[in-house]
C-alpha atoms as a PDB file:
ATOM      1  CA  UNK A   1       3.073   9.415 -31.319  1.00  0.00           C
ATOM      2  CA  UNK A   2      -0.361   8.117 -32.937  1.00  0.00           C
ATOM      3  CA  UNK A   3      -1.286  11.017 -35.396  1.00  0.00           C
ATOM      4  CA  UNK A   4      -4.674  11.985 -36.399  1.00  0.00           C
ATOM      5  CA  UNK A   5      -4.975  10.380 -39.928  1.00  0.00           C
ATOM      6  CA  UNK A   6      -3.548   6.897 -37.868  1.00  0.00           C
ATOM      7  CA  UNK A   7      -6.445   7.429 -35.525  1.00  0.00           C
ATOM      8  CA  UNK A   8      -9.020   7.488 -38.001  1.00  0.00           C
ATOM      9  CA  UNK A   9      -7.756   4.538 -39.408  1.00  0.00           C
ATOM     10  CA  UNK A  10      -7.558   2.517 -36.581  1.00  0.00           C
ATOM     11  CA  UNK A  11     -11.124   3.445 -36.018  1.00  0.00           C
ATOM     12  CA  UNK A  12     -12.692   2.891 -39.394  1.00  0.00           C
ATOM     13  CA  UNK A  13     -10.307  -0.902 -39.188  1.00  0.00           C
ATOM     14  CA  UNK A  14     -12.272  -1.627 -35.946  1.00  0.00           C
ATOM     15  CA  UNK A  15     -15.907  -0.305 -36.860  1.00  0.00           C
ATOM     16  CA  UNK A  16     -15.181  -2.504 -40.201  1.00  0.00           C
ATOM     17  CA  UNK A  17     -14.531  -5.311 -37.469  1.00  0.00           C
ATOM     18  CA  UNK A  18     -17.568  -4.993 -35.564  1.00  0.00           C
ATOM     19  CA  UNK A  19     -19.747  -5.264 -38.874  1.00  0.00           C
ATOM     20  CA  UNK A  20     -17.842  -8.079 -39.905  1.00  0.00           C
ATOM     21  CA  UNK A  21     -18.290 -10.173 -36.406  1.00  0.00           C
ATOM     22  CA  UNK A  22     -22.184  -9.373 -36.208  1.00  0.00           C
ATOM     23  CA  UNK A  23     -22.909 -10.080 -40.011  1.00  0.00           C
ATOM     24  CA  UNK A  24     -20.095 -12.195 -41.207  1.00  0.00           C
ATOM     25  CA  UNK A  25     -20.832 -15.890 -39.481  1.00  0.00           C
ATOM     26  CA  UNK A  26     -18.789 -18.255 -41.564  1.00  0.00           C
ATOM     27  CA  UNK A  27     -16.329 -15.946 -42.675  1.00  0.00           C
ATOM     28  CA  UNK A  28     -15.293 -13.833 -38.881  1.00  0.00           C
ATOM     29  CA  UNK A  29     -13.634 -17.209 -37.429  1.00  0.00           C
ATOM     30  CA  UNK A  30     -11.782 -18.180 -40.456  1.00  0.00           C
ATOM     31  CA  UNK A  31     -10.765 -14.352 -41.297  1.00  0.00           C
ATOM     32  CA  UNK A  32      -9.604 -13.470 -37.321  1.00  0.00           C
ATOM     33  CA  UNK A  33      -7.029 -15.927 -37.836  1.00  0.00           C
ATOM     34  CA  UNK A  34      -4.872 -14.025 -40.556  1.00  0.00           C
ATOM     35  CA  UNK A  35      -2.235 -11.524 -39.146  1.00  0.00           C
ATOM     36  CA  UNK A  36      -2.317  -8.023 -38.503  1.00  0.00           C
ATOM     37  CA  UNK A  37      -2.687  -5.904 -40.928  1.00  0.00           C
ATOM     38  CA  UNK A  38      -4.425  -8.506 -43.207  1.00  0.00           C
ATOM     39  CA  UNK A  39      -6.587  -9.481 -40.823  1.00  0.00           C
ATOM     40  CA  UNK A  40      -8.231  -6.266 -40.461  1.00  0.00           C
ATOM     41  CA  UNK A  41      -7.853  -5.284 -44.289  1.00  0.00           C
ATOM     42  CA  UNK A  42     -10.012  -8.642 -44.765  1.00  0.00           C
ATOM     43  CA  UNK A  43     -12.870  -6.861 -42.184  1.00  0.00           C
ATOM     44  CA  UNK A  44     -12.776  -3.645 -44.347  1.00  0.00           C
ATOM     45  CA  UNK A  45     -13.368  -5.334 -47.663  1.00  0.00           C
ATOM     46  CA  UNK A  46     -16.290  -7.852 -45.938  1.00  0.00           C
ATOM     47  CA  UNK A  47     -17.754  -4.453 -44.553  1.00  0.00           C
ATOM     48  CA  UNK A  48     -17.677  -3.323 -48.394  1.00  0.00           C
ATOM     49  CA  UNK A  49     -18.835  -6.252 -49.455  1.00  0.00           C
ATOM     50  CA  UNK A  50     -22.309  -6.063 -47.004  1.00  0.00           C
ATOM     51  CA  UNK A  51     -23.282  -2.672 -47.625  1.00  0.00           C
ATOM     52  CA  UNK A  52     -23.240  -3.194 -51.220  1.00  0.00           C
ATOM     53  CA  UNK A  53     -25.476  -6.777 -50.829  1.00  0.00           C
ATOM     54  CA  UNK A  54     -27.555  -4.343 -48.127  1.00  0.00           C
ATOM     55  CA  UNK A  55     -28.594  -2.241 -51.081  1.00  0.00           C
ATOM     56  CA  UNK A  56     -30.085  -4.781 -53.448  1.00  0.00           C
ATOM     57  CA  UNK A  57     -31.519  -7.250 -50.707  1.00  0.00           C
ATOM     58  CA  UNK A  58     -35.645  -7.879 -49.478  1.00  0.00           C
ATOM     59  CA  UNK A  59     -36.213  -7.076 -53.422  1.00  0.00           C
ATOM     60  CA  UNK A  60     -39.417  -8.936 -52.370  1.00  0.00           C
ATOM     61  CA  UNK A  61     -42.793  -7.589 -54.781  1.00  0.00           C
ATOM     62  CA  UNK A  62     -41.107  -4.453 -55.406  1.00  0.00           C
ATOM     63  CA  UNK A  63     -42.491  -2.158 -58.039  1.00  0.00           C
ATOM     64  CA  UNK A  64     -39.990  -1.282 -61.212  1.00  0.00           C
ATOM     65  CA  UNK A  65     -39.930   2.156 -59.986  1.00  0.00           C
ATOM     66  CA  UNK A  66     -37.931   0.814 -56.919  1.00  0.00           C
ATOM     67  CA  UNK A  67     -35.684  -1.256 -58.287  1.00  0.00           C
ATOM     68  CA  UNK A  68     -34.883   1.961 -60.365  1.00  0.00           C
ATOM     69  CA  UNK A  69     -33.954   3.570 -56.948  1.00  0.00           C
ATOM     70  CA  UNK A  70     -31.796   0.498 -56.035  1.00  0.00           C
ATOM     71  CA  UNK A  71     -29.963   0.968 -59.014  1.00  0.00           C
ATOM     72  CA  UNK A  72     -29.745   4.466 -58.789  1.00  0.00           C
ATOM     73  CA  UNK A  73     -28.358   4.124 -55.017  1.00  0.00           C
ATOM     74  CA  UNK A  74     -26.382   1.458 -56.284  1.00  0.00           C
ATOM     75  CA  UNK A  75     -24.479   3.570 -58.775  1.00  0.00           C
ATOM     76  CA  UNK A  76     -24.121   6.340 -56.650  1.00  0.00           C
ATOM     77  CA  UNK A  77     -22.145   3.985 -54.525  1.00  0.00           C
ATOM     78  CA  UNK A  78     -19.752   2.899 -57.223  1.00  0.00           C
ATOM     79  CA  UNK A  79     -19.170   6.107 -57.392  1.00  0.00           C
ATOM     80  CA  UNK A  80     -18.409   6.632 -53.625  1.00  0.00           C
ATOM     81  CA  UNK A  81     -16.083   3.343 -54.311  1.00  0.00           C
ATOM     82  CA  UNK A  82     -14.118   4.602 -57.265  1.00  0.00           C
ATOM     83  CA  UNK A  83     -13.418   7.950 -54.791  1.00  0.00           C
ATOM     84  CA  UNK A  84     -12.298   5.598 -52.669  1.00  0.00           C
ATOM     85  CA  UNK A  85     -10.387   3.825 -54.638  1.00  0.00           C
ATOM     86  CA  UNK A  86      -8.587   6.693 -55.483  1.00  0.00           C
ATOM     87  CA  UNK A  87      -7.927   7.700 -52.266  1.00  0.00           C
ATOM     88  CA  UNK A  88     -10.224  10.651 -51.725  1.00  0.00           C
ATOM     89  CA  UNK A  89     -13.420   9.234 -49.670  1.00  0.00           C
ATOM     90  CA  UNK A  90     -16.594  11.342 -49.944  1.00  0.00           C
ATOM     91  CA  UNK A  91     -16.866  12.017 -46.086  1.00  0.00           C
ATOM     92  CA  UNK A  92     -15.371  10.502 -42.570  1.00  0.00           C
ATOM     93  CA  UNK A  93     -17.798   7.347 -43.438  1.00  0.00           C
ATOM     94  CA  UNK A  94     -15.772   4.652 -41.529  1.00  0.00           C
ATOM     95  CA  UNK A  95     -15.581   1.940 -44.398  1.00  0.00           C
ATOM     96  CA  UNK A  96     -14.791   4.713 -46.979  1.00  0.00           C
ATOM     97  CA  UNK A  97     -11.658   5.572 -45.096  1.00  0.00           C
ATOM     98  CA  UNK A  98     -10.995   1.800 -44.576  1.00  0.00           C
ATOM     99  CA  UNK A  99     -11.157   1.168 -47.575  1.00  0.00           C
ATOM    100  CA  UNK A 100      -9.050   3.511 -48.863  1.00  0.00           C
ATOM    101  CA  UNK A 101      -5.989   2.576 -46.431  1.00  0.00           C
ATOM    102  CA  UNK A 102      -6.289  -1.108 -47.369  1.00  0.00           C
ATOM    103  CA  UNK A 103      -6.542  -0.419 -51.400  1.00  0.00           C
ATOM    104  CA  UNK A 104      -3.280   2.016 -51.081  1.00  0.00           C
ATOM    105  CA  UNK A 105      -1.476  -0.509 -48.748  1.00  0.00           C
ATOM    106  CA  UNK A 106      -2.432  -3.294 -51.023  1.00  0.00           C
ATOM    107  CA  UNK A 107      -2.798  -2.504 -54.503  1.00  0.00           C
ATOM    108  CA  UNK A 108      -5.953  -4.031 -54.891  1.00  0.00           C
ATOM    109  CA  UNK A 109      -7.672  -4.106 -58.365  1.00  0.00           C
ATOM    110  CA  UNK A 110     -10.356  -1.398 -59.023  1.00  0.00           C
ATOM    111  CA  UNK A 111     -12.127  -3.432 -61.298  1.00  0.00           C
ATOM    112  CA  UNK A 112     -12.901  -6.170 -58.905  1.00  0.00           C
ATOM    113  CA  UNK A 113     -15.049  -3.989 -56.573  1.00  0.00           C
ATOM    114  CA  UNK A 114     -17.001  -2.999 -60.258  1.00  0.00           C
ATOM    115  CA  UNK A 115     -17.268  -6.462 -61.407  1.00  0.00           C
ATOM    116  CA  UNK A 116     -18.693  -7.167 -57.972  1.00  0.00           C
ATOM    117  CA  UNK A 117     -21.288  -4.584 -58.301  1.00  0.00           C
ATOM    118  CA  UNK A 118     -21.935  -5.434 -61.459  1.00  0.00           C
ATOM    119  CA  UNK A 119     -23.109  -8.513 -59.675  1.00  0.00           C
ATOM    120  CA  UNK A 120     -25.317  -6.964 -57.494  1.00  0.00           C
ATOM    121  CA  UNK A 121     -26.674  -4.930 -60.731  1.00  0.00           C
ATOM    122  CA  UNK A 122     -27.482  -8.187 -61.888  1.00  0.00           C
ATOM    123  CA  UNK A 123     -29.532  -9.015 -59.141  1.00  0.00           C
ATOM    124  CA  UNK A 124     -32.068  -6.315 -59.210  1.00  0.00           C
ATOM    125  CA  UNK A 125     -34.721  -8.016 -61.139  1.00  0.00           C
ATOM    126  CA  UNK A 126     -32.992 -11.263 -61.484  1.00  0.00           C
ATOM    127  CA  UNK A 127     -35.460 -14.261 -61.525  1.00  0.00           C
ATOM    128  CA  UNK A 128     -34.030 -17.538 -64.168  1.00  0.00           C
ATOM    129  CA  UNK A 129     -30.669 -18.298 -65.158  1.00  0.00           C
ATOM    130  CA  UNK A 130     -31.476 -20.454 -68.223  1.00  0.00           C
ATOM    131  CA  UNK A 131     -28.134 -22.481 -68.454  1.00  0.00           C
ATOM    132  CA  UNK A 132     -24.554 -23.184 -66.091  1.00  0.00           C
ATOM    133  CA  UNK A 133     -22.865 -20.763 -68.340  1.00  0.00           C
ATOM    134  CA  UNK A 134     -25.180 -17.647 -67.414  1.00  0.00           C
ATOM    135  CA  UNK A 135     -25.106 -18.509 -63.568  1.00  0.00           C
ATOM    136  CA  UNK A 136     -21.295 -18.908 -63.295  1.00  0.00           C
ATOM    137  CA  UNK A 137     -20.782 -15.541 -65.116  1.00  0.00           C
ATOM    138  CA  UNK A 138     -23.163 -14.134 -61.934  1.00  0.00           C
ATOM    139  CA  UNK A 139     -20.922 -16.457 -59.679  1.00  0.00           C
ATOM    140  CA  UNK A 140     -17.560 -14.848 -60.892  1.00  0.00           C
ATOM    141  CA  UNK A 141     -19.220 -11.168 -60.489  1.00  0.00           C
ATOM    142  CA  UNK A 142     -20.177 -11.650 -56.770  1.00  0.00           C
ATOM    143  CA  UNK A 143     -17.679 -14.532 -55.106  1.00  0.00           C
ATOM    144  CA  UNK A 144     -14.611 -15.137 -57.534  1.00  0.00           C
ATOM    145  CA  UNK A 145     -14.005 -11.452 -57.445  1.00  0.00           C
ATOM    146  CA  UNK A 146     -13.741 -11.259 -53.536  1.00  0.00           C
ATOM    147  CA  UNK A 147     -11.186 -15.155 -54.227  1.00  0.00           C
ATOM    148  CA  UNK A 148      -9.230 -12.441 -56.006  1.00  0.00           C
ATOM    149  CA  UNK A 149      -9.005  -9.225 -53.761  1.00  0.00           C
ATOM    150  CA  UNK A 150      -8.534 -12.118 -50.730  1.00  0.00           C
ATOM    151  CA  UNK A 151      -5.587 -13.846 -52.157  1.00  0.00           C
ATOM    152  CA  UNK A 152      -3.839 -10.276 -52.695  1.00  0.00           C
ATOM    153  CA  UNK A 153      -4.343  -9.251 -49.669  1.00  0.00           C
ATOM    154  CA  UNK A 154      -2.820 -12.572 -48.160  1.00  0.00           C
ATOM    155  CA  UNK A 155       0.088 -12.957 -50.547  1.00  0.00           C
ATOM    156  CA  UNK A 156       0.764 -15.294 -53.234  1.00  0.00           C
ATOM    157  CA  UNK A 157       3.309 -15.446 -55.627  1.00  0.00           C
ATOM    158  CA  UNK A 158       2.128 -18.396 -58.802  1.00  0.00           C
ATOM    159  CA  UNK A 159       0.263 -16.718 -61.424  1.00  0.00           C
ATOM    160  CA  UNK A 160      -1.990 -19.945 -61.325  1.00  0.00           C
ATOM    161  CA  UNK A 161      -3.685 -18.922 -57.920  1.00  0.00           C
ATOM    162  CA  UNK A 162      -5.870 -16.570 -59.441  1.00  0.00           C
ATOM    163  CA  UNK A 163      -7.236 -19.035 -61.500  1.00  0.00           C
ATOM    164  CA  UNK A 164      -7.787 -21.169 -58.713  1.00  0.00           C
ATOM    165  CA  UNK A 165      -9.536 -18.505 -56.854  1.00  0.00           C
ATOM    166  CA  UNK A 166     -12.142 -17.749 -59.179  1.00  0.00           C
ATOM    167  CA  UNK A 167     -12.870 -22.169 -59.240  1.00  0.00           C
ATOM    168  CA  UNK A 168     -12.990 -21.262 -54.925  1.00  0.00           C
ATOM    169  CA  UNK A 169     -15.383 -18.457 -55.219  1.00  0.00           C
ATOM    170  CA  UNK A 170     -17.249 -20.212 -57.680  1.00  0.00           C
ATOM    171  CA  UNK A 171     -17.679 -23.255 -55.087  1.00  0.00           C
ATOM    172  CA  UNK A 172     -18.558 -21.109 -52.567  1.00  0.00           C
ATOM    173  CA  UNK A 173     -21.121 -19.022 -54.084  1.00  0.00           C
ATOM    174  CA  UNK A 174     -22.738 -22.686 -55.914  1.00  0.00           C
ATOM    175  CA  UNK A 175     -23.170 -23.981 -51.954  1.00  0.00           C
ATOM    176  CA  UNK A 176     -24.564 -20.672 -50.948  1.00  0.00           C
ATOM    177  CA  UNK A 177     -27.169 -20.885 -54.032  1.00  0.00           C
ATOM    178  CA  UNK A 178     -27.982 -24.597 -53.103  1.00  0.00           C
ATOM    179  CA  UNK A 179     -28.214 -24.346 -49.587  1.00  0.00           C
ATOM    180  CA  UNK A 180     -30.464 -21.147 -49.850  1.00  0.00           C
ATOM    181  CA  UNK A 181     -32.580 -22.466 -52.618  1.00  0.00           C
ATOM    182  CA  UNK A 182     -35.959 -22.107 -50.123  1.00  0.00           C
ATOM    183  CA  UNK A 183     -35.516 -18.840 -49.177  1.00  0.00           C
ATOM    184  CA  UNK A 184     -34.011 -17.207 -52.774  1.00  0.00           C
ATOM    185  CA  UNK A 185     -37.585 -19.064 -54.503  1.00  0.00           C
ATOM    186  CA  UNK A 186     -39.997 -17.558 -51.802  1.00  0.00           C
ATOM    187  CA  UNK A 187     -38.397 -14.491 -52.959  1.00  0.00           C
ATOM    188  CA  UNK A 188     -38.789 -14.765 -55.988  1.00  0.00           C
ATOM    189  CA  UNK A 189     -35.514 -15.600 -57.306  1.00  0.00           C
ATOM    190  CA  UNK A 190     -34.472 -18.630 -58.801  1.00  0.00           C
ATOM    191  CA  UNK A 191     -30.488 -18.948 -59.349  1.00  0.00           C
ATOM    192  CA  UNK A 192     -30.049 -22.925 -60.522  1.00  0.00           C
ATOM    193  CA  UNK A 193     -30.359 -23.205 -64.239  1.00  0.00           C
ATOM    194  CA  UNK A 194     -33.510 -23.984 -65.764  1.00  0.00           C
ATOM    195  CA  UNK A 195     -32.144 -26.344 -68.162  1.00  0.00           C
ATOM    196  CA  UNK A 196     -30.874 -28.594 -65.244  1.00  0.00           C
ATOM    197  CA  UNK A 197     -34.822 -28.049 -64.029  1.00  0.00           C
ATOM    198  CA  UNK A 198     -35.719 -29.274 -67.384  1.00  0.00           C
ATOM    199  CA  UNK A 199     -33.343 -31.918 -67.864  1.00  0.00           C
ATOM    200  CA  UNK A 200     -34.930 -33.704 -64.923  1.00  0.00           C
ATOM    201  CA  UNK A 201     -38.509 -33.018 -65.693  1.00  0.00           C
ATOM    202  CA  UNK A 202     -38.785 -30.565 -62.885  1.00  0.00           C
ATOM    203  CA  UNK A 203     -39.360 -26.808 -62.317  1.00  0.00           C
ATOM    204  CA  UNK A 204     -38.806 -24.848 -59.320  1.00  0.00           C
ATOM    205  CA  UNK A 205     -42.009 -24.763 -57.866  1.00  0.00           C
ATOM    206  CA  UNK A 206     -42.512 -28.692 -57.633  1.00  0.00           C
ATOM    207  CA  UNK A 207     -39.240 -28.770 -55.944  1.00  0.00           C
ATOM    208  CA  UNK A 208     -40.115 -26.069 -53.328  1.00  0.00           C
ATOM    209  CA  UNK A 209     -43.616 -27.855 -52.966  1.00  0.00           C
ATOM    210  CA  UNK A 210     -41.952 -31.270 -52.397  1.00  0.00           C
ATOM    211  CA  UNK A 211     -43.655 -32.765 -55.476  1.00  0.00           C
ATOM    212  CA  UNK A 212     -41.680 -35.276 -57.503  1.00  0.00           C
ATOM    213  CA  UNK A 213     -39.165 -35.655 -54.658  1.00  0.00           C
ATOM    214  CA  UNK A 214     -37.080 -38.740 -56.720  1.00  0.00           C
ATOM    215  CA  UNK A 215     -36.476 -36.036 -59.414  1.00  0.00           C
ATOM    216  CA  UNK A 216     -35.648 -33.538 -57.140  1.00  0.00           C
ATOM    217  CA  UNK A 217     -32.847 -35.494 -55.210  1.00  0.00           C
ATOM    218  CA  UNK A 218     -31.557 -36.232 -58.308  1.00  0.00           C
ATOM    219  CA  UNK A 219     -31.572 -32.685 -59.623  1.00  0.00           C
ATOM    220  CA  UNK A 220     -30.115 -31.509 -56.444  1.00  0.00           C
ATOM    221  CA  UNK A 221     -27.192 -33.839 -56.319  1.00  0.00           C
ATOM    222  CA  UNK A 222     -26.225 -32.957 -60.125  1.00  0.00           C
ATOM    223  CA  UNK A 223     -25.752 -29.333 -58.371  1.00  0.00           C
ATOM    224  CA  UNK A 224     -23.589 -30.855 -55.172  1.00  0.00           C
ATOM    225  CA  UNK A 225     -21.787 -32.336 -58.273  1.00  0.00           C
ATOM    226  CA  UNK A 226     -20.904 -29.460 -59.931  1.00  0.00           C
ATOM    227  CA  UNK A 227     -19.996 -27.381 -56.884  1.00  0.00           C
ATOM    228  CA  UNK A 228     -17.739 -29.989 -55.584  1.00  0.00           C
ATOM    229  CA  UNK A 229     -16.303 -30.475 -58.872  1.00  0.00           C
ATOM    230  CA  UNK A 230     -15.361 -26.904 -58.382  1.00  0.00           C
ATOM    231  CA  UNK A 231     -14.106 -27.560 -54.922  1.00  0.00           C
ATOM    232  CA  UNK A 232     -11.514 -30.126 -56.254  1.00  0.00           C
ATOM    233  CA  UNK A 233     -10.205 -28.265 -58.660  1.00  0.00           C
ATOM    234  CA  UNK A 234      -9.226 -25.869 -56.273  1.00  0.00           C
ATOM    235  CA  UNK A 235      -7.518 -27.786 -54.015  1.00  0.00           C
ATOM    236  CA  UNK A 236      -4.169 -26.360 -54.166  1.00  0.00           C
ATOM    237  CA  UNK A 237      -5.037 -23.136 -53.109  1.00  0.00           C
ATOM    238  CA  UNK A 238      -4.175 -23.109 -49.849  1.00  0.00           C
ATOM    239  CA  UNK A 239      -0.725 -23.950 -50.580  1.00  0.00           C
ATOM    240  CA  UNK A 240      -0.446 -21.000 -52.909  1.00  0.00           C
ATOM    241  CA  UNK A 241      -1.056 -18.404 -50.540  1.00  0.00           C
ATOM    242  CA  UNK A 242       0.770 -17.094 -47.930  1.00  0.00           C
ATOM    243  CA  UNK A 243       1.306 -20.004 -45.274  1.00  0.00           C
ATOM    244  CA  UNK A 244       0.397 -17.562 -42.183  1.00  0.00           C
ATOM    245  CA  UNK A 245      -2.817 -17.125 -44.157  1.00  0.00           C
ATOM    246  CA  UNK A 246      -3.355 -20.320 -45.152  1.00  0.00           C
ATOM    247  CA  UNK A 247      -5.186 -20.899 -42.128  1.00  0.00           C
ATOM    248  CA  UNK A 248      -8.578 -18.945 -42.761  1.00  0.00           C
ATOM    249  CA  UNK A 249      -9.228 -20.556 -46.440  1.00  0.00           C
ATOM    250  CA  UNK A 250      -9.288 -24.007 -44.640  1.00  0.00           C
ATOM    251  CA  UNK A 251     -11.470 -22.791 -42.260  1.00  0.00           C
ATOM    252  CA  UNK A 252     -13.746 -20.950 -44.297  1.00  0.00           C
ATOM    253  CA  UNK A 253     -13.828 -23.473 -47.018  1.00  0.00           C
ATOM    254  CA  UNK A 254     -14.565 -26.569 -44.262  1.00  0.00           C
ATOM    255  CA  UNK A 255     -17.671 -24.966 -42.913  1.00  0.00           C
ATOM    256  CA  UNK A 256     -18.670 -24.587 -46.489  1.00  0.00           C
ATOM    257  CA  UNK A 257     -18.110 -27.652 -48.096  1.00  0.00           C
ATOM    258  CA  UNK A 258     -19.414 -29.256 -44.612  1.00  0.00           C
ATOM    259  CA  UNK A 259     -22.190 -27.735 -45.606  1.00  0.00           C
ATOM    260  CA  UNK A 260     -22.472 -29.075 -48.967  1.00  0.00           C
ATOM    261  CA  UNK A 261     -21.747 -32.910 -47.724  1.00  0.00           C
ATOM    262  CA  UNK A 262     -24.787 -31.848 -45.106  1.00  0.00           C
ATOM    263  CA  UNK A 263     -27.182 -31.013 -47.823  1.00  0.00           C
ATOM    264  CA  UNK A 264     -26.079 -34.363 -49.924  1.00  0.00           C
ATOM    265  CA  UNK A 265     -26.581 -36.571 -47.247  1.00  0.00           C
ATOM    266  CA  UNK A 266     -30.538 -35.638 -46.657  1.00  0.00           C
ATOM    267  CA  UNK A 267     -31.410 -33.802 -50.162  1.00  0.00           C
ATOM    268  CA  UNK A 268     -34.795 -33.095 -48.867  1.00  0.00           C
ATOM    269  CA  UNK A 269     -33.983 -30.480 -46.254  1.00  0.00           C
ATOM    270  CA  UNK A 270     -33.659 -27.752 -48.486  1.00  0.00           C
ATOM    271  CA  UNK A 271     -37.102 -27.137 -48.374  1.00  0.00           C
ATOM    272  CA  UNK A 272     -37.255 -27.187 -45.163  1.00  0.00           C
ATOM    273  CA  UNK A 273     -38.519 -23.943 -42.379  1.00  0.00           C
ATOM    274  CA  UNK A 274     -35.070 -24.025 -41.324  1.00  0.00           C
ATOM    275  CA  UNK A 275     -31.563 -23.287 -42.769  1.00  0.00           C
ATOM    276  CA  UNK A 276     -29.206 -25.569 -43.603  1.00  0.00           C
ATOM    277  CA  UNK A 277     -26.154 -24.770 -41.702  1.00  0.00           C
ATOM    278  CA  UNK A 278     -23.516 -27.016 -39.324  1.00  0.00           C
ATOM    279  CA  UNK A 279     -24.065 -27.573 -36.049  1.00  0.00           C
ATOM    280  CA  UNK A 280     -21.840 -25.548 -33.037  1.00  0.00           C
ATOM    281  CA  UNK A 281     -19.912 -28.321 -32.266  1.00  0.00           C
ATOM    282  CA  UNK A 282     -18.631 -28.502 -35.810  1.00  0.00           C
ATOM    283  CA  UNK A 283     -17.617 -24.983 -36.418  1.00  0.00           C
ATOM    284  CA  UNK A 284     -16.032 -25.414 -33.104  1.00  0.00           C
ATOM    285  CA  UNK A 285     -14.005 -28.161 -34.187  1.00  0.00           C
ATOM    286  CA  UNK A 286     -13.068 -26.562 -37.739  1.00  0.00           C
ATOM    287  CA  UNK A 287     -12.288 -23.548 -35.170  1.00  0.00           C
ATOM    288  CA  UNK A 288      -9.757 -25.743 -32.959  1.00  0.00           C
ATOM    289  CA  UNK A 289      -8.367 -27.538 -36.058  1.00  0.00           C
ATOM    290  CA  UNK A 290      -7.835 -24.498 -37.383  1.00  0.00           C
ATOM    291  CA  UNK A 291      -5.605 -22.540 -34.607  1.00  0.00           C
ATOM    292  CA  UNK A 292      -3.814 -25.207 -34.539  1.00  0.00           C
ATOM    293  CA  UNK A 293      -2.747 -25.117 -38.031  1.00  0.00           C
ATOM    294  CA  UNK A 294      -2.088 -21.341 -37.527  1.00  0.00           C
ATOM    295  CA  UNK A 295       0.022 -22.544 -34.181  1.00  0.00           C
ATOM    296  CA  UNK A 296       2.229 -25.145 -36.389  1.00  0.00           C
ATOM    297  CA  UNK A 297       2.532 -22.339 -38.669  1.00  0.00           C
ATOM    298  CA  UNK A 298       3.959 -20.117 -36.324  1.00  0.00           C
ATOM    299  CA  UNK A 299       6.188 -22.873 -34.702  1.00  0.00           C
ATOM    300  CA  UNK A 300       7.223 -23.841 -38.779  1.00  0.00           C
ATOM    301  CA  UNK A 301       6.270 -27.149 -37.689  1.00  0.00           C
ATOM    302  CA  UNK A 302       4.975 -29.400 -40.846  1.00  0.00           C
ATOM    303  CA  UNK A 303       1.179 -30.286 -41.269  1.00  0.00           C
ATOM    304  CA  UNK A 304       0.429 -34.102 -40.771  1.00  0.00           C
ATOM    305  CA  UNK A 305      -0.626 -35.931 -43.811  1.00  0.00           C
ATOM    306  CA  UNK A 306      -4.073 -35.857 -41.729  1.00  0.00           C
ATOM    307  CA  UNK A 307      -4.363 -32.114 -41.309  1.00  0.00           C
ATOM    308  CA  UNK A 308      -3.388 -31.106 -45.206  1.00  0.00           C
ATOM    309  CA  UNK A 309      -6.542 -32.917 -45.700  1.00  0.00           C
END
């Protein structure tokens, strides 16, 4: 018989599912493919995740006196977090009481969801990151944190992994910074280090402009680089965590680093009106590749030297 604290549960892990299917794009087709109960713990901490980025984003000509208020709201949500945490949410808020089930099931870190905000802290204001050093600090905060809280929830046993995971978030958040490059300028916020700008004779606004387009492709592919570099060394990953789970990183990580070799082959789209994303019959394919993998994994049946690519 289901009781009542099960009910709520069940609820807040399929509201946290709903947010994470309308808002999550790359990550809902990799993350569906983990098993129940990570699966849905995986939902919970996305749902987190984009309520937190909700309160710091469209920071877009704001006066100091709101960005005060973001911070303000942003604290006061820590705090909601650390209760939480602790297992006493503030009210019947769906993600609080997700939350809370998936930390106690789990064990997950506390200070991961405040390094993470710390992140976000970081944000309000931002505008230059003056060398690699200063914007892989912010990369750590916002993406190698979640690497951290993802590979607990899907199991892993080598000390090593975490490591790894913070070089996977890292490479993930670098290929979101590239890719969004436009839309983060016309913002006003300019994430790639201004001594890379420099180093090529270039600043941010000739590159969003289009001016000195030879220096620009070059500057841009130092960046593909460096995220790829970070890509590599993370390679083992994937055969650190839990096989069953194993299934989601690939997927995740092949839409992003598709997206990376997308942006390297024509440089000069990322000033472009539109996005830079991969087409629908590419994420379908990573999609098919992918339950398949999760089907061998099922049946214990070996990867091909082909599909541990």
């Amino acid at each position: 018989m289901t009781t009542v604290l099960e009910a709520r549960v069940s609820g807040a892990m399929e509201h946290c599912r709903r947010i994470t299917r309308a808002e999550a794009r790359n990550f809902y087709y990799g993350l569906k493919l983990a098993p129940e109960p990570k699966r849905s713990a995986l939902y919970t901490i996305y749902a987190w995740m984009r309520r937190a980025d909700d309160l710091v984003d469209d920071l877009v000509d704001e006066t100091t006196t709101e960005q005060d208020r973001r911070g303000e709201r942003l604290e006061r949500f820590r705090e909601e977090t650390d209760a939480a945490l602790e297992g006493n949410p503030v009210d019947d808020d769906p993600v609080w009481i997700g939350l809370s089930h998936v930390v106690d099931c789990f064990g997950l870190d506390a200070s991961l969801f405040h390094d993470m905000l710390d992140g976000q802290l970081e944000d309000l204001g931002h505008r230059e990151y003056e060398t690699f050093d200063d914007l892989r600090r912010y990369c750590y905060r916002v993406a190698s944190t979640v690497g951290l809280i993802c590979i607990t929830i899907w199991g892993y046993e080598q000390k090593e992994a975490e490591a790894i995971a913070i070089d996977r978030g890292i490479a993930f958040q670098l290929t979101n910074i590239i890719r969004d490059f436009r839309e983060d300028f016309d913002i006003g916020r300019i994430y790639l280090p201004r001594c890379d700008f420099q180093k090529h004779g270039l600043t941010p606004r000739q590159m969003r402009e289009g001016e000195n387009p030879d220096a620009a492709k070059r500057f841009i592919l130092q960046q593909i680089d460096r995220a790829e570099s970070y890509y590599q060394k993370s390679e083992s990953l994937e055969s650190m965590i839990h096989p069953s789970c194993a299934p989601s990183l690939w997927a995740m990580t092949s839409i992003y680093r598709g997206t990376l070799d997308k942006i390297r082959r024509d440089p000069g789209r990322l000033i472009g009106d539109r996005r830079i994303s991969l087409n629908s019959l590419r994420k379908s394919s990573i999609a098919l590749q992918a339950k398949w993998r999760s089907f061998k994994v099922k049946r214990n049946a070996p990867l091909t030297p082909e599909e541990s690519s």
